[in-house]
PDB file of N, CA and C in Angstrom:
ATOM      1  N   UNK A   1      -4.898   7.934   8.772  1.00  0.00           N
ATOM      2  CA  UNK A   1      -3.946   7.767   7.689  1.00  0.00           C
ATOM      3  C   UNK A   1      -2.578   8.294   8.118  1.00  0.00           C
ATOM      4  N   UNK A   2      -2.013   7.435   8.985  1.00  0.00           N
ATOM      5  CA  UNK A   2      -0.679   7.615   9.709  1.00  0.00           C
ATOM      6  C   UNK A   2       0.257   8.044   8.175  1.00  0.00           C
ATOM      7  N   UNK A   3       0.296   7.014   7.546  1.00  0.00           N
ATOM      8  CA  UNK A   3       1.325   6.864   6.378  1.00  0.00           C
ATOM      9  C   UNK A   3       1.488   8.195   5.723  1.00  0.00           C
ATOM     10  N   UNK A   4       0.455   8.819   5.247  1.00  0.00           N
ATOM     11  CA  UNK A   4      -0.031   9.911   4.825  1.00  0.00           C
ATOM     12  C   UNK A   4       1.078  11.113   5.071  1.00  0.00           C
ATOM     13  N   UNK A   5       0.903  11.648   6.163  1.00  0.00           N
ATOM     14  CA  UNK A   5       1.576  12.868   6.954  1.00  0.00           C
ATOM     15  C   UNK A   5       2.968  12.389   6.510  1.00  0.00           C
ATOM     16  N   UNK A   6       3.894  10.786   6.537  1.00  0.00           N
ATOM     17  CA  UNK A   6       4.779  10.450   6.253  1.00  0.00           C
ATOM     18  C   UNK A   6       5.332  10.823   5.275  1.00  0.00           C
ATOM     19  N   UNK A   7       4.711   9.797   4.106  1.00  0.00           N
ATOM     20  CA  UNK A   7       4.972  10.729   2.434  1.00  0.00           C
ATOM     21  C   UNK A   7       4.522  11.477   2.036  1.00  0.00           C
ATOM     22  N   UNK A   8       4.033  12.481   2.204  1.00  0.00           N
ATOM     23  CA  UNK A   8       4.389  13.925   2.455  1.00  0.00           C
ATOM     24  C   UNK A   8       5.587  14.698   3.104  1.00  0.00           C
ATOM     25  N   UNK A   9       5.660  13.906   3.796  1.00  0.00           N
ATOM     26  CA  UNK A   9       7.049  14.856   4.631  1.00  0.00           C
ATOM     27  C   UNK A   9       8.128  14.373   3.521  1.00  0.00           C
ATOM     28  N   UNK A  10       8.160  13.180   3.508  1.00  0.00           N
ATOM     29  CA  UNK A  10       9.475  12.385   2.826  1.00  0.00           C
ATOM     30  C   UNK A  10       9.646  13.306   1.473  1.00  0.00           C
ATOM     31  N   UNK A  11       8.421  13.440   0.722  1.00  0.00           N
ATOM     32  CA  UNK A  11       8.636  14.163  -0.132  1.00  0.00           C
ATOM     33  C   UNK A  11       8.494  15.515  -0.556  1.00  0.00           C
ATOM     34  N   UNK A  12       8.157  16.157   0.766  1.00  0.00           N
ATOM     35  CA  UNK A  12       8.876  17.776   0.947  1.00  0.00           C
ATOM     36  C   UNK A  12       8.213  18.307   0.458  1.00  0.00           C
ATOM     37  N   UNK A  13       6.562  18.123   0.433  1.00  0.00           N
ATOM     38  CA  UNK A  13       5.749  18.977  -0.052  1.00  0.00           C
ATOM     39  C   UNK A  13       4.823  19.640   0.998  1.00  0.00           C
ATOM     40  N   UNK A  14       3.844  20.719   0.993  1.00  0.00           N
ATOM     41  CA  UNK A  14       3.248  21.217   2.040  1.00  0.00           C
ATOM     42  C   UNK A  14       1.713  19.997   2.109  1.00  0.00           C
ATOM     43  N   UNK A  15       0.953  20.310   2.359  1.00  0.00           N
ATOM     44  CA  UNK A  15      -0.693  19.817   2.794  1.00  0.00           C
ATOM     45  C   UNK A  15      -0.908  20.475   1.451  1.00  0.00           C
ATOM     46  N   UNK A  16      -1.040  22.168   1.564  1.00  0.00           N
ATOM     47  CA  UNK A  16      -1.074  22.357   0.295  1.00  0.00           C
ATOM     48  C   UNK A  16      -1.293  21.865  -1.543  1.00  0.00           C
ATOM     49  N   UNK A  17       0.246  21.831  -1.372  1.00  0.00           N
ATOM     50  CA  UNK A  17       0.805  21.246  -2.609  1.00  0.00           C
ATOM     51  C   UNK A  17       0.311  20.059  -3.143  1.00  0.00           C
ATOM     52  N   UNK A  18      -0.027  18.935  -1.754  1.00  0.00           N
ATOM     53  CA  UNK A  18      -0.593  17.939  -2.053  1.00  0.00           C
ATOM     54  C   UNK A  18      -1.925  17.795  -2.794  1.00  0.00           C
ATOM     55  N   UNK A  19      -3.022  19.207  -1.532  1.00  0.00           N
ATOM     56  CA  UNK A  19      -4.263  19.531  -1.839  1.00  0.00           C
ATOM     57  C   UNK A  19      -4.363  19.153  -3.360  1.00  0.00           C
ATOM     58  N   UNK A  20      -3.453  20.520  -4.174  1.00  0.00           N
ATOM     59  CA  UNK A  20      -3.607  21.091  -5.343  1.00  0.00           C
ATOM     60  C   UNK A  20      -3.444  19.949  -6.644  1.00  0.00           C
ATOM     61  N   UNK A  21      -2.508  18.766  -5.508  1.00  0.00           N
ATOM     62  CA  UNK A  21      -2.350  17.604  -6.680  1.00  0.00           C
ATOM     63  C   UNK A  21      -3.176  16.532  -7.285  1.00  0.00           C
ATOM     64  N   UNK A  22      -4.241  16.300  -6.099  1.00  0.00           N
ATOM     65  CA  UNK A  22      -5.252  15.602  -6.149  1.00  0.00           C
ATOM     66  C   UNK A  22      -6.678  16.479  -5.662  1.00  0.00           C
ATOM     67  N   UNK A  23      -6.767  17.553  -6.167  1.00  0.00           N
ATOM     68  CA  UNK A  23      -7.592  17.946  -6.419  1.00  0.00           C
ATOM     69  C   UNK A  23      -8.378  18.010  -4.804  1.00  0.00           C
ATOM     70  N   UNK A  24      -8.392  18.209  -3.986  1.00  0.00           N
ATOM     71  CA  UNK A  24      -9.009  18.459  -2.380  1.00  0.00           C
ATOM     72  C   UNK A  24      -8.492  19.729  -1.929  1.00  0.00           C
ATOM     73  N   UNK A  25      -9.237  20.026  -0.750  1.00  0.00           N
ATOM     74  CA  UNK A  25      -8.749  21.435  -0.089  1.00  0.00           C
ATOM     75  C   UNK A  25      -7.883  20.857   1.043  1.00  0.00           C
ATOM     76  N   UNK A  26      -6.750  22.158   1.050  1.00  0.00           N
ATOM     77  CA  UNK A  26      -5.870  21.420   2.448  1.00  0.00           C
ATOM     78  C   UNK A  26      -6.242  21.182   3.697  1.00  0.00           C
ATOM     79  N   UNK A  27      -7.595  21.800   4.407  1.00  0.00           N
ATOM     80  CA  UNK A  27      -8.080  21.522   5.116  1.00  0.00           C
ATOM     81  C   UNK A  27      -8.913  19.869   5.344  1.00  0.00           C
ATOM     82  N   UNK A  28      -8.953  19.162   4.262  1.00  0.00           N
ATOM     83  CA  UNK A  28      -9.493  17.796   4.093  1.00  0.00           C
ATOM     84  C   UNK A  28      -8.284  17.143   4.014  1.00  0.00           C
ATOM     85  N   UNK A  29      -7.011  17.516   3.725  1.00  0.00           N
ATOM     86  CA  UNK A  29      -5.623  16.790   3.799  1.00  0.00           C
ATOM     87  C   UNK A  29      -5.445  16.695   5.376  1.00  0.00           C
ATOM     88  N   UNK A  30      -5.460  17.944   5.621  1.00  0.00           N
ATOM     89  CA  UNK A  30      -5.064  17.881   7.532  1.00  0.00           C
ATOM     90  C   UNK A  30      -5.843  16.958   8.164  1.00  0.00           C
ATOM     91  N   UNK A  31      -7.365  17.006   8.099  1.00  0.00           N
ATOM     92  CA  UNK A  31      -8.074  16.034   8.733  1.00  0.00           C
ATOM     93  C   UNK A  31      -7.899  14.444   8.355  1.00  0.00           C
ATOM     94  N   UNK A  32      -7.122  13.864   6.869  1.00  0.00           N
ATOM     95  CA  UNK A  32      -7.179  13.334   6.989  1.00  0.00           C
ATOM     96  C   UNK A  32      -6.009  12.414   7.607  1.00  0.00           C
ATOM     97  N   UNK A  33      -4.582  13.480   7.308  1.00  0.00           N
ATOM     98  CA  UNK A  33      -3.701  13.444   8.384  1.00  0.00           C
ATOM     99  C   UNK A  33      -4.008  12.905  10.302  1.00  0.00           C
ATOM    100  N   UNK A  34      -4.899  13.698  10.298  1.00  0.00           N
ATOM    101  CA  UNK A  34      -5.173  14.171  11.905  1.00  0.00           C
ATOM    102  C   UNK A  34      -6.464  12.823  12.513  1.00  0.00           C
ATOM    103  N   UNK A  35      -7.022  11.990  11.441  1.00  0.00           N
ATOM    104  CA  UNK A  35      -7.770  10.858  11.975  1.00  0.00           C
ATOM    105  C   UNK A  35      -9.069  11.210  12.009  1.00  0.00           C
ATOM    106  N   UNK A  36      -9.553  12.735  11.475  1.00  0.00           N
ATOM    107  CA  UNK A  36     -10.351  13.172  11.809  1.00  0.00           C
ATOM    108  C   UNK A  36     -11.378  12.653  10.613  1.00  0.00           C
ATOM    109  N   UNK A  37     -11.008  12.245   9.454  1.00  0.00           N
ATOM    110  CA  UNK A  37     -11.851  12.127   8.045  1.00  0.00           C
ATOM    111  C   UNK A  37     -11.175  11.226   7.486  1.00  0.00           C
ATOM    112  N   UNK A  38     -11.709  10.279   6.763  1.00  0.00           N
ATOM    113  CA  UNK A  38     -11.326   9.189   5.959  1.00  0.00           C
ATOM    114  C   UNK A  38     -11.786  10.016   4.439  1.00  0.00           C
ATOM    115  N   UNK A  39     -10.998   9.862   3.707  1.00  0.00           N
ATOM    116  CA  UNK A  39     -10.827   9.905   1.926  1.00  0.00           C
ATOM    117  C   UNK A  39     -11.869   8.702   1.546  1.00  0.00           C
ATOM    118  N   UNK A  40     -12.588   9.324  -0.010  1.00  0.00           N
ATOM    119  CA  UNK A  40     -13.279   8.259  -0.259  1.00  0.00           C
ATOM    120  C   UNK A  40     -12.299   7.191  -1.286  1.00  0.00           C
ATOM    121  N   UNK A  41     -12.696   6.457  -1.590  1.00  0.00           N
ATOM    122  CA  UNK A  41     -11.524   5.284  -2.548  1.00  0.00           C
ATOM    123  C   UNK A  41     -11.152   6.251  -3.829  1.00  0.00           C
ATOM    124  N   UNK A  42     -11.604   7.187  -4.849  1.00  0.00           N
ATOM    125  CA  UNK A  42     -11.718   7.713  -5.564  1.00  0.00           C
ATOM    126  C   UNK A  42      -9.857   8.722  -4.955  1.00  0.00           C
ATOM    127  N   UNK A  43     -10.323   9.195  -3.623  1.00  0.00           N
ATOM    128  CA  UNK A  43      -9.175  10.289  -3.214  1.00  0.00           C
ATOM    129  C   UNK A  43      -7.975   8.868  -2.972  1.00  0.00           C
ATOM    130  N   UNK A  44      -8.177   8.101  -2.148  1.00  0.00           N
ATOM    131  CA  UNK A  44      -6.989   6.963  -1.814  1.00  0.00           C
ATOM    132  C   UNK A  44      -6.343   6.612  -3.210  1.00  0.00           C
ATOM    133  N   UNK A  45      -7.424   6.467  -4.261  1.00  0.00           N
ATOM    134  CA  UNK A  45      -6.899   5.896  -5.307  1.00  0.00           C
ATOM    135  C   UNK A  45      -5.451   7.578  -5.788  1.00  0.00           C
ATOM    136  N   UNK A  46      -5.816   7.996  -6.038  1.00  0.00           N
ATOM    137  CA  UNK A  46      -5.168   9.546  -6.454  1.00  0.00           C
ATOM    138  C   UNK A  46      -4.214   9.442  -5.571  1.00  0.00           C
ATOM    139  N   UNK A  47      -4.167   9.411  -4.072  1.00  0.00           N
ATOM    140  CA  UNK A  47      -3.023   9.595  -3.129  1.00  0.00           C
ATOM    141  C   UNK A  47      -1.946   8.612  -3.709  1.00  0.00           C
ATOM    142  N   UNK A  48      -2.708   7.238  -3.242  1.00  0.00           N
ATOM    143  CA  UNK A  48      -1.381   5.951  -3.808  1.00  0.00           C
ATOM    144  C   UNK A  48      -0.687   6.353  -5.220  1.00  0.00           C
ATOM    145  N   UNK A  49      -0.828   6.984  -5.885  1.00  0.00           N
ATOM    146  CA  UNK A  49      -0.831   7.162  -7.377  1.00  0.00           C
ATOM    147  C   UNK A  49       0.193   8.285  -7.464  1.00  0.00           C
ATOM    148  N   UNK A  50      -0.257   8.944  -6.351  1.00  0.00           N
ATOM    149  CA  UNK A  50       0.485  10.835  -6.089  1.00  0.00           C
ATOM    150  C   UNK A  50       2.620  10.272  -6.232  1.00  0.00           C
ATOM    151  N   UNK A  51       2.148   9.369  -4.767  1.00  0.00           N
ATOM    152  CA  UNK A  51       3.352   8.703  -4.049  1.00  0.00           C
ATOM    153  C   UNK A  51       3.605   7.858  -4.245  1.00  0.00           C
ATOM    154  N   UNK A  52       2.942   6.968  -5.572  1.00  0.00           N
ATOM    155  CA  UNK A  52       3.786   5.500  -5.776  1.00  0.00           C
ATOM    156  C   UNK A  52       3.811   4.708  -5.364  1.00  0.00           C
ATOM    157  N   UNK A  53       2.868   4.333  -4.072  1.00  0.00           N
ATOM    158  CA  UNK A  53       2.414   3.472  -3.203  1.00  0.00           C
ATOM    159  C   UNK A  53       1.341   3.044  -3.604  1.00  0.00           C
ATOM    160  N   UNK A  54       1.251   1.441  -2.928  1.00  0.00           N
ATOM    161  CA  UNK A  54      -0.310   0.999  -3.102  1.00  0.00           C
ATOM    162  C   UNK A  54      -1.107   1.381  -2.222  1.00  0.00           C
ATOM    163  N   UNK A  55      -2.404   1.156  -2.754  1.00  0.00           N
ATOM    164  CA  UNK A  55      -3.412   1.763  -1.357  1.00  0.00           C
ATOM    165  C   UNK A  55      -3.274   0.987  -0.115  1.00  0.00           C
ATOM    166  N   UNK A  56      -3.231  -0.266   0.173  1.00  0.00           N
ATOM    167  CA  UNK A  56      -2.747  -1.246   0.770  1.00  0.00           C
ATOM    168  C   UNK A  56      -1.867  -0.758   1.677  1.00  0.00           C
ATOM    169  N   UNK A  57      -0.812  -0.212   1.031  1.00  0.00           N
ATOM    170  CA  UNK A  57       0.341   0.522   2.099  1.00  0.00           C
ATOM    171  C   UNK A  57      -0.050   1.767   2.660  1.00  0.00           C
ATOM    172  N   UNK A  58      -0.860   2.583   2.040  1.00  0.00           N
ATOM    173  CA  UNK A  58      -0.971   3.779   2.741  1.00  0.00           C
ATOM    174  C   UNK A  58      -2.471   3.989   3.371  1.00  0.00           C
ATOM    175  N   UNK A  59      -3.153   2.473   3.248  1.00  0.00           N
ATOM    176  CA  UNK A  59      -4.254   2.270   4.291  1.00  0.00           C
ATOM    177  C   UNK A  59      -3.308   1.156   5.697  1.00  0.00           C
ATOM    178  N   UNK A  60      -2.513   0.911   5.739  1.00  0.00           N
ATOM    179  CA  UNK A  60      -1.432   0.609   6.568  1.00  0.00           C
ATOM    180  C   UNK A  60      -2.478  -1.125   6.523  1.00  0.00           C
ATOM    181  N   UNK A  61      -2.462  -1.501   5.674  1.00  0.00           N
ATOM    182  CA  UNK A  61      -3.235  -3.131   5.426  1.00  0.00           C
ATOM    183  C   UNK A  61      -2.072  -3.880   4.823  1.00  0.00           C
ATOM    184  N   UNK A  62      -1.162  -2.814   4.593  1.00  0.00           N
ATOM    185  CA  UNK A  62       0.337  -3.821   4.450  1.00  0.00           C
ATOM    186  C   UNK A  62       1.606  -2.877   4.321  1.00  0.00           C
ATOM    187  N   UNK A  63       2.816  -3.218   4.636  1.00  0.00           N
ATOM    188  CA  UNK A  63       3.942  -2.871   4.721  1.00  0.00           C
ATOM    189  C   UNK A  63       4.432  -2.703   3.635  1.00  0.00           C
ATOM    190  N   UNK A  64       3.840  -3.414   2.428  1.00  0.00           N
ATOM    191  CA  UNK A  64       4.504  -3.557   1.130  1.00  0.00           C
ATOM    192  C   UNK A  64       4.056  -2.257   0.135  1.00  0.00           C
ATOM    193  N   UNK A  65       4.939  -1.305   0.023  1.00  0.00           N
ATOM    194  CA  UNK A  65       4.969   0.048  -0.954  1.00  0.00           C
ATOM    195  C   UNK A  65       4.256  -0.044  -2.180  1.00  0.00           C
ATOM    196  N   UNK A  66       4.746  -1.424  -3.045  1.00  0.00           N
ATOM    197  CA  UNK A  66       3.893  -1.661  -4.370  1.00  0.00           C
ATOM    198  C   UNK A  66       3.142  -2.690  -4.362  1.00  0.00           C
ATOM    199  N   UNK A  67       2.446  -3.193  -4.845  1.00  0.00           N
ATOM    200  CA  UNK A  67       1.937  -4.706  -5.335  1.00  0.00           C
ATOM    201  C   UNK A  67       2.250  -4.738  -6.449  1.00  0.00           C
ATOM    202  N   UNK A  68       2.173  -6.623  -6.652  1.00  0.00           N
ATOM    203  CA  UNK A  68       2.553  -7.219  -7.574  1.00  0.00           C
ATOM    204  C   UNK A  68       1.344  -7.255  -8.973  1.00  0.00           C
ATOM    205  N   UNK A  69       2.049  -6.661  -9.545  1.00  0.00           N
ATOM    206  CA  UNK A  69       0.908  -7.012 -11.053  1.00  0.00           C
ATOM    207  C   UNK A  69       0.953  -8.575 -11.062  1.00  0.00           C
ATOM    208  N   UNK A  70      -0.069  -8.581 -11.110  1.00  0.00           N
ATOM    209  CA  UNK A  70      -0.988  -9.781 -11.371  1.00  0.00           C
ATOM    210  C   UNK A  70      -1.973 -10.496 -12.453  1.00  0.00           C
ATOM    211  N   UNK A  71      -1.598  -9.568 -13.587  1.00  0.00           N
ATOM    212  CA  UNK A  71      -2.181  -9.853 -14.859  1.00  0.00           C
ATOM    213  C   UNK A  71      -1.466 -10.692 -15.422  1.00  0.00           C
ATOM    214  N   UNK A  72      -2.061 -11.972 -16.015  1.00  0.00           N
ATOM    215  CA  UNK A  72      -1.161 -13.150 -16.427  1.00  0.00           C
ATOM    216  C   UNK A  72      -1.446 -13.982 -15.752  1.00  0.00           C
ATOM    217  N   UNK A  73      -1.884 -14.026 -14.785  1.00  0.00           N
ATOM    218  CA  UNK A  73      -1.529 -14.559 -13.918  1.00  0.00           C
ATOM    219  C   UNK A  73      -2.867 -15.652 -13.488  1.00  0.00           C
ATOM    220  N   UNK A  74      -2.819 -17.278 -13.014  1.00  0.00           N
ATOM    221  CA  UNK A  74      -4.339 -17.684 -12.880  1.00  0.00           C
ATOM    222  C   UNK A  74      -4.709 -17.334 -11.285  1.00  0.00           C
ATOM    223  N   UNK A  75      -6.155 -17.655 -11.533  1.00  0.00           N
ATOM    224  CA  UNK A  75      -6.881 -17.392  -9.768  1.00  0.00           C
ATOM    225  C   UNK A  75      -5.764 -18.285  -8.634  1.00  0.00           C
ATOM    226  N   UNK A  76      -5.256 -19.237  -9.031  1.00  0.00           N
ATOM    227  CA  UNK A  76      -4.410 -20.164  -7.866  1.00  0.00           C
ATOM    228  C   UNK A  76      -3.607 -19.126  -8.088  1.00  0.00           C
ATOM    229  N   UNK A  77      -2.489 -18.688  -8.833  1.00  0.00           N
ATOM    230  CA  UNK A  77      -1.216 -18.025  -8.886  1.00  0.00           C
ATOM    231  C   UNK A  77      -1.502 -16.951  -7.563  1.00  0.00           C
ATOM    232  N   UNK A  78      -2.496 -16.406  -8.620  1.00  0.00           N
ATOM    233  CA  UNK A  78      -3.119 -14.603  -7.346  1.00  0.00           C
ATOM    234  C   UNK A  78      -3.225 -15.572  -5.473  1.00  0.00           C
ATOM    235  N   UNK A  79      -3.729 -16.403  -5.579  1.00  0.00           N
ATOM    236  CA  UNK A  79      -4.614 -17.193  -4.311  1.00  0.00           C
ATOM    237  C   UNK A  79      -3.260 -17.336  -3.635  1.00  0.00           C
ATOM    238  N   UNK A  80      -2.058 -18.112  -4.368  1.00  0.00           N
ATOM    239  CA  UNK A  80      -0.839 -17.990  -3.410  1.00  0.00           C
ATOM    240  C   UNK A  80       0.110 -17.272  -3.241  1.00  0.00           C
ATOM    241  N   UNK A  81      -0.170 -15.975  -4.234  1.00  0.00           N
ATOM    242  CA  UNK A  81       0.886 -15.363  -3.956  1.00  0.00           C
ATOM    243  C   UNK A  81       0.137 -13.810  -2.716  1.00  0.00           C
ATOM    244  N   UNK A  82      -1.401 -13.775  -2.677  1.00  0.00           N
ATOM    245  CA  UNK A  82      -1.808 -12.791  -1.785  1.00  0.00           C
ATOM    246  C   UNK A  82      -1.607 -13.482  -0.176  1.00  0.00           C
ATOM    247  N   UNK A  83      -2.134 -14.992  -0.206  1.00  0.00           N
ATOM    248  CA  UNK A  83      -1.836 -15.707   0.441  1.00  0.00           C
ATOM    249  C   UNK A  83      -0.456 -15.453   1.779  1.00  0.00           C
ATOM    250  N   UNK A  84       0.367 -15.749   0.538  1.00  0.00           N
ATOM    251  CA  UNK A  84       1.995 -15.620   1.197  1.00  0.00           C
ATOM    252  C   UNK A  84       2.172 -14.409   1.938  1.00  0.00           C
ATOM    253  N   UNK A  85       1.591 -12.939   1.183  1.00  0.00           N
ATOM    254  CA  UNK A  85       1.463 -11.861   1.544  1.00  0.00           C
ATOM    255  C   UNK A  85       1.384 -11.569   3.060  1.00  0.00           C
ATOM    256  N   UNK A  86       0.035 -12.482   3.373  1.00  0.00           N
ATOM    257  CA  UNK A  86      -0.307 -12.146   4.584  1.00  0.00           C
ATOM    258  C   UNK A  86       0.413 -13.119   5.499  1.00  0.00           C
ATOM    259  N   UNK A  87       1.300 -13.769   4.990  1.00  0.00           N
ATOM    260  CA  UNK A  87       1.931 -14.535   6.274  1.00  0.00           C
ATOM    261  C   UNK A  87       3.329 -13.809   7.103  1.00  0.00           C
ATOM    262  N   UNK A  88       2.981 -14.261   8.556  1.00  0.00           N
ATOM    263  CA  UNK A  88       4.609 -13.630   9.192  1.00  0.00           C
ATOM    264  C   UNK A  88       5.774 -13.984   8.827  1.00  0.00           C
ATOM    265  N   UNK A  89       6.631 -13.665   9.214  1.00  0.00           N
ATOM    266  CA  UNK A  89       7.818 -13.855   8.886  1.00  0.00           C
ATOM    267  C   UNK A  89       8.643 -14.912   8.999  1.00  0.00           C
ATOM    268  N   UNK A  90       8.034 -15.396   9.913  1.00  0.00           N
ATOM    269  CA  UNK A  90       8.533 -17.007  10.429  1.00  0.00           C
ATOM    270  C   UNK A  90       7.844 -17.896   9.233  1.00  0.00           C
ATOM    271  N   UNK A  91       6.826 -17.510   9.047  1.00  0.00           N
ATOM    272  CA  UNK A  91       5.708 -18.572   8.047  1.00  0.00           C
ATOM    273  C   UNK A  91       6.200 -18.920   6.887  1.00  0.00           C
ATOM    274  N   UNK A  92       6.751 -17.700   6.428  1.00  0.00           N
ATOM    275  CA  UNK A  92       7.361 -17.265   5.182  1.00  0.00           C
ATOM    276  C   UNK A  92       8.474 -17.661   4.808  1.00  0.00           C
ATOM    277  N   UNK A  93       9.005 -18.125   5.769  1.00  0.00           N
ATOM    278  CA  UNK A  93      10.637 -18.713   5.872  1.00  0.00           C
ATOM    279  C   UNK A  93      10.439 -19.782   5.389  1.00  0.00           C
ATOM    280  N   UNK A  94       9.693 -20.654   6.225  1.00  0.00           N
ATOM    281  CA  UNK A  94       9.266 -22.028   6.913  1.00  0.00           C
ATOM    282  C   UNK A  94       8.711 -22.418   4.991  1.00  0.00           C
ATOM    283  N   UNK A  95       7.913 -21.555   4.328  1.00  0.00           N
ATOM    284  CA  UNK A  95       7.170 -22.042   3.445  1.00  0.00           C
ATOM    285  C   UNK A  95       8.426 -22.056   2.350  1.00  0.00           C
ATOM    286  N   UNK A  96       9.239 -21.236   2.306  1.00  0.00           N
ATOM    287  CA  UNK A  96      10.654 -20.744   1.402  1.00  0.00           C
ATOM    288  C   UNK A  96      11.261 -21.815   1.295  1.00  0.00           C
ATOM    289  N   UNK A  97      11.498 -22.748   2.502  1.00  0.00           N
ATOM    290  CA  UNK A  97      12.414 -23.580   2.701  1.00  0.00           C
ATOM    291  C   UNK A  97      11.468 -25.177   2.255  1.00  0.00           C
ATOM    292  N   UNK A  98      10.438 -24.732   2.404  1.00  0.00           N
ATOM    293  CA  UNK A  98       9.355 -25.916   2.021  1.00  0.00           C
ATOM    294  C   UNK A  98       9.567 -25.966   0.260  1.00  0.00           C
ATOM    295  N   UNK A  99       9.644 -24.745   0.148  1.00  0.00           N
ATOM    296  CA  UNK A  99       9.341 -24.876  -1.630  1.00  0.00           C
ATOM    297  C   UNK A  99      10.693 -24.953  -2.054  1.00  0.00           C
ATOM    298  N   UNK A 100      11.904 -24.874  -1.476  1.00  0.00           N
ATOM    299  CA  UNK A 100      12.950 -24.696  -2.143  1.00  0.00           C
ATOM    300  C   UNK A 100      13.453 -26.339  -2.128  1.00  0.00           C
ATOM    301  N   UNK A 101      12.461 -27.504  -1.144  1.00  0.00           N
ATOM    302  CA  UNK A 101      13.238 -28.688  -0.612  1.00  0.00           C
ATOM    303  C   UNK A 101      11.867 -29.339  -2.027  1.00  0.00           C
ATOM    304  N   UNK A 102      10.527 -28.578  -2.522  1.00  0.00           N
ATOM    305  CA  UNK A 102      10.356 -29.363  -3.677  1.00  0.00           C
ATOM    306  C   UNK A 102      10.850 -29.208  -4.728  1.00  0.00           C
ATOM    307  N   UNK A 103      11.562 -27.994  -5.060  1.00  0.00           N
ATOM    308  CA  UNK A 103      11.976 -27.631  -6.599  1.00  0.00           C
ATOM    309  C   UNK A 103      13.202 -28.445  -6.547  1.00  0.00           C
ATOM    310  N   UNK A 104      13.913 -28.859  -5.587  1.00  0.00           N
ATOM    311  CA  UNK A 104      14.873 -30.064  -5.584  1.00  0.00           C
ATOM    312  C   UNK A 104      14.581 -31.238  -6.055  1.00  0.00           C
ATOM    313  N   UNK A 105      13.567 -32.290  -5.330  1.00  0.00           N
ATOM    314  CA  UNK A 105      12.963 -33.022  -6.164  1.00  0.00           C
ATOM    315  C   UNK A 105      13.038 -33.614  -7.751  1.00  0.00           C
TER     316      UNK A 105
END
């Protein structure tokens, strides 16, 4: 949990402080800092929550800080917009410029 050690630093708290926020000992923060121990979903859920991040971002499964609420929303909507998510940057362009030449239409 590279990300981890990050926001923490960013936000200027000890291992500690963190411990005390989500309820763990700082010695299970360091390890999980250090690669040594994985958090169960229960602790990830609490971390993302601590820092405002999705778990997603601070399991490094994406770059993106928040996700998109998705309530409202139908199974196709979710299907293309997680979809898009995972595409590079080139893809993403390429598809931008695809959808911007149908809403012309």
């Amino acid at each position: 949990m590279n990300r981890l050690k990050i926001l923490r630093e960013l936000k200027g708290i000890s291992q500690q402080k963190l411990a005390l926020e989500i309820n763990v000992s700082q010695t299970m923060i360091s390890k999980y800092e250090l690669g040594r121990a994985e958090p169960d979903i229960n602790t990830i859920c609490k971390i993302a929550k601590y820092f405002g991040v999705s778990s997603d971002y601070l399991l490094e499964i994406s770059d993106d800080k928040i996700t998109l609420p998705v309530s409202g929303l139908s199974e196709e909507e979710k299907n293309i917009l997680f979809g898009y998510k995972r595409l590079n940057a080139i893809k993403k362009a390429m598809l931008y410029a695809y959808l911007q030449g149908l809403l012309q239409e």
